[in-house]
PDB file of N, CA and C in Angstrom:
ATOM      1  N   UNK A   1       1.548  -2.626  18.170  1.00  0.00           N
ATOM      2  CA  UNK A   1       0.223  -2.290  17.638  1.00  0.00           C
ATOM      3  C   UNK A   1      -0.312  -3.511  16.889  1.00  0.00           C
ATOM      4  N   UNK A   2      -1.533  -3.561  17.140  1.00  0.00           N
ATOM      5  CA  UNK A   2      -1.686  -5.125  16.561  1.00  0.00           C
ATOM      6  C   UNK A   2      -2.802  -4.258  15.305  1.00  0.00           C
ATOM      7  N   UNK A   3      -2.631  -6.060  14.378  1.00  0.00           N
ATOM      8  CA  UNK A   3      -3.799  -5.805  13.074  1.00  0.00           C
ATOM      9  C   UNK A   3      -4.496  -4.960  13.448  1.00  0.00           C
ATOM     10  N   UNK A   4      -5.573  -5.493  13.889  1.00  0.00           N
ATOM     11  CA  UNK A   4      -7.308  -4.827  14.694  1.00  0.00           C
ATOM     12  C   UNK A   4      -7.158  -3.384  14.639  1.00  0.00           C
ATOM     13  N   UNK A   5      -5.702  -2.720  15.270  1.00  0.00           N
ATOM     14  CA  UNK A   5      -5.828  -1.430  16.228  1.00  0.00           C
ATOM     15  C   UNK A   5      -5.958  -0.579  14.794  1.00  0.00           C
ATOM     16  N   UNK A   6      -4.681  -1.528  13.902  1.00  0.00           N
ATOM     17  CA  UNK A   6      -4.048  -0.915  12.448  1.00  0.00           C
ATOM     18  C   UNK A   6      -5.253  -0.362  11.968  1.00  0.00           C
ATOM     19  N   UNK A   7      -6.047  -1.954  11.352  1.00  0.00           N
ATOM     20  CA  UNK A   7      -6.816  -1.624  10.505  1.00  0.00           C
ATOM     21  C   UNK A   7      -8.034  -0.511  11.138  1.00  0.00           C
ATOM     22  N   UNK A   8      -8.573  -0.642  12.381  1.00  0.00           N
ATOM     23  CA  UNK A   8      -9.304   0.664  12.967  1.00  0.00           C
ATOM     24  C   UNK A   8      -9.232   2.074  12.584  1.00  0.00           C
ATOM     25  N   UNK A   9      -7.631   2.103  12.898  1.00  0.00           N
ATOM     26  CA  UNK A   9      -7.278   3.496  12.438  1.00  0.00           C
ATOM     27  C   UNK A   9      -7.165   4.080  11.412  1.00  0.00           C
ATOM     28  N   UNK A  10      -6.666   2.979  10.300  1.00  0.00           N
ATOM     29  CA  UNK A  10      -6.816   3.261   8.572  1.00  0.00           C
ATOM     30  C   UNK A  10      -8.243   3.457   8.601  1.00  0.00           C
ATOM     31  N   UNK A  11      -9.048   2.627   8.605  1.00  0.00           N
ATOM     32  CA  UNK A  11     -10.353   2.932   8.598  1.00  0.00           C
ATOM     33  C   UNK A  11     -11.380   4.639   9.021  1.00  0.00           C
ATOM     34  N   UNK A  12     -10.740   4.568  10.293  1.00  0.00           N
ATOM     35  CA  UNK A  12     -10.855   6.128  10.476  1.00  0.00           C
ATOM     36  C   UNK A  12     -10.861   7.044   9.561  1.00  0.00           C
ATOM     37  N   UNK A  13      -9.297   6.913   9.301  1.00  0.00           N
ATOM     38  CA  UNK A  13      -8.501   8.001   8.294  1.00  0.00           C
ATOM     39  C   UNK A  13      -9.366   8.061   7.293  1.00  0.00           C
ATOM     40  N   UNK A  14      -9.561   6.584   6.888  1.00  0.00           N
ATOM     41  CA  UNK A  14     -10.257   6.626   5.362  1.00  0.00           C
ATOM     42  C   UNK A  14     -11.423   7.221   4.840  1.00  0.00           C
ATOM     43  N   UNK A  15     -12.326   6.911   6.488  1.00  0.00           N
ATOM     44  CA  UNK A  15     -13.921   7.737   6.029  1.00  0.00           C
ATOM     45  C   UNK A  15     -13.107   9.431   6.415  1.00  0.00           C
ATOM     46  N   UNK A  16     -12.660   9.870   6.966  1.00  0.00           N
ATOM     47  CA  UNK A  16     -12.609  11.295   7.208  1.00  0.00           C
ATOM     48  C   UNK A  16     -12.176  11.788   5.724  1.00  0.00           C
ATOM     49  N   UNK A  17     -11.274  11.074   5.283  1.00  0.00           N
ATOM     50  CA  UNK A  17     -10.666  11.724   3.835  1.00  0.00           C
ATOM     51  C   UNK A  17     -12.190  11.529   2.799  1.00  0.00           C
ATOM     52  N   UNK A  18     -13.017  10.213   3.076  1.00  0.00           N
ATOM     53  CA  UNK A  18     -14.103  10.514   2.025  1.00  0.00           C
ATOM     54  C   UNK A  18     -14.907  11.294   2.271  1.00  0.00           C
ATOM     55  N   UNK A  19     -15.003  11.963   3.547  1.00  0.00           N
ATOM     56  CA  UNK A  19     -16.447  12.691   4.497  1.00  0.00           C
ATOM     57  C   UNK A  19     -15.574  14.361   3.446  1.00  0.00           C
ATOM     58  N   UNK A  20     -14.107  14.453   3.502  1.00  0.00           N
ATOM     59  CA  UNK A  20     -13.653  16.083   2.800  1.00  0.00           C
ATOM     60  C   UNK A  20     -13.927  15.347   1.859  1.00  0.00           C
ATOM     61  N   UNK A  21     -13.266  14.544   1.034  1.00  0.00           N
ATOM     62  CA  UNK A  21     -14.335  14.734  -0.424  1.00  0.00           C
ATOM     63  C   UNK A  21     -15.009  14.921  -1.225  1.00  0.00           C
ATOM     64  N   UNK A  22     -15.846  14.288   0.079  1.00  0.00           N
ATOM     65  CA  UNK A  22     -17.566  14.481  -0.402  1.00  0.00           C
ATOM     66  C   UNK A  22     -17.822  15.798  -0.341  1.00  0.00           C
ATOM     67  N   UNK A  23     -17.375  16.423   0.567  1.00  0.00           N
ATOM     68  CA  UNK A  23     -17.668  17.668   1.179  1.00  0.00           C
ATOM     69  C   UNK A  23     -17.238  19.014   0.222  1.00  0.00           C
ATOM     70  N   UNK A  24     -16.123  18.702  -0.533  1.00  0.00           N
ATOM     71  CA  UNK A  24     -15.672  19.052  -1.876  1.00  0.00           C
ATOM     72  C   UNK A  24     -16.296  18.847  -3.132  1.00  0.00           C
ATOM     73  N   UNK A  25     -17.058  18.164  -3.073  1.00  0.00           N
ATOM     74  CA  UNK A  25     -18.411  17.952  -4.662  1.00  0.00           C
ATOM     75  C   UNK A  25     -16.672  17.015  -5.188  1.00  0.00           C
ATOM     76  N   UNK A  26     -16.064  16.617  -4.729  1.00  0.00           N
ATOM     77  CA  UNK A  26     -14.755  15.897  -5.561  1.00  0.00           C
ATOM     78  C   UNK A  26     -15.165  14.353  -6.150  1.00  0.00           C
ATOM     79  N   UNK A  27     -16.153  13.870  -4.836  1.00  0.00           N
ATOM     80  CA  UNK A  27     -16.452  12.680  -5.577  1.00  0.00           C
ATOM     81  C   UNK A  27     -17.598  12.870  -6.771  1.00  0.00           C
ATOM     82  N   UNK A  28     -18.424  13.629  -6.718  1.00  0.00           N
ATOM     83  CA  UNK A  28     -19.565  13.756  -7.667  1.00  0.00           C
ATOM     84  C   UNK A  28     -18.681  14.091  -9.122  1.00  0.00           C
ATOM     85  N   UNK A  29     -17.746  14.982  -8.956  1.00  0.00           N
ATOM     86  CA  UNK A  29     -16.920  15.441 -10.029  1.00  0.00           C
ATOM     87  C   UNK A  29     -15.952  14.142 -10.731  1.00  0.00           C
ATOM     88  N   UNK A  30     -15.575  13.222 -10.078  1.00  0.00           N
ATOM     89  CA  UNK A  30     -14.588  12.178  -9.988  1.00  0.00           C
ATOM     90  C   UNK A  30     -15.741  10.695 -10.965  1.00  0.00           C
ATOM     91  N   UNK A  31     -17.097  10.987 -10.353  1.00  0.00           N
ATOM     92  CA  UNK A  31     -17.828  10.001 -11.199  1.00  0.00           C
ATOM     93  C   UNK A  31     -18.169  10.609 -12.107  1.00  0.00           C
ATOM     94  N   UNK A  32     -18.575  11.841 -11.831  1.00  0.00           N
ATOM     95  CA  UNK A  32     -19.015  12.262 -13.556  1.00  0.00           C
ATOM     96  C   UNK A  32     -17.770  12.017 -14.738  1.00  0.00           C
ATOM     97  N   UNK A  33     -16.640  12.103 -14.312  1.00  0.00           N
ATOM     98  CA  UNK A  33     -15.312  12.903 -15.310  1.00  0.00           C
ATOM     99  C   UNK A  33     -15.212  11.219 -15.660  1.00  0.00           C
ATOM    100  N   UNK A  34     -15.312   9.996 -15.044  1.00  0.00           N
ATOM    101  CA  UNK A  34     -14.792   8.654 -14.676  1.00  0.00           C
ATOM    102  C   UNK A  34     -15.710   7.957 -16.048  1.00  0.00           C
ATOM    103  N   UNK A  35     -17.308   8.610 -16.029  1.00  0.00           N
ATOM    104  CA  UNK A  35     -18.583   8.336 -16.630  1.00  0.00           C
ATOM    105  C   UNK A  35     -17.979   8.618 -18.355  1.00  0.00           C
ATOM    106  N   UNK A  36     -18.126   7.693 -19.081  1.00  0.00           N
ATOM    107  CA  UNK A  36     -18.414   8.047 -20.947  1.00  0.00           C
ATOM    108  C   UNK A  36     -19.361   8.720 -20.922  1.00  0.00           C
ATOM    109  N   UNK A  37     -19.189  10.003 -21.895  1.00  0.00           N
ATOM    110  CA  UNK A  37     -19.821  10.831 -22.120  1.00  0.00           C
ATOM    111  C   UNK A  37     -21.072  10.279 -22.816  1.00  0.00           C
ATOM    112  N   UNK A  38     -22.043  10.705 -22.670  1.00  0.00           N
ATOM    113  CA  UNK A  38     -23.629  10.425 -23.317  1.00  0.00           C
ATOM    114  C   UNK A  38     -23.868  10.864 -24.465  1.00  0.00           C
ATOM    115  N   UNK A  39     -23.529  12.470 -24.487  1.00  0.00           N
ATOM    116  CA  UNK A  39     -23.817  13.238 -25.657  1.00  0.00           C
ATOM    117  C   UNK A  39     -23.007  12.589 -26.909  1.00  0.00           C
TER     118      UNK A  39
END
């Protein structure tokens, strides 16, 4: 398996795991919690 094929497929993996994420409100939750509080 060469680099190219590697990195393709990580790549794949990677947006599908951010596409459930997102899809989970996990990232919106992940920047808010990440964010100093204002109040």
């Amino acid at each position: 398996m060469s680099f190219a094929q590697l990195w393709e497929s990580f790549g794949g993996w990677w947006l599908q795991w951010l596409q459930v994420l997102e899809r989970d409100g996990f990232l919106r939750w992940f920047f808010r919690a990440s964010q100093p509080p204002n109040n």
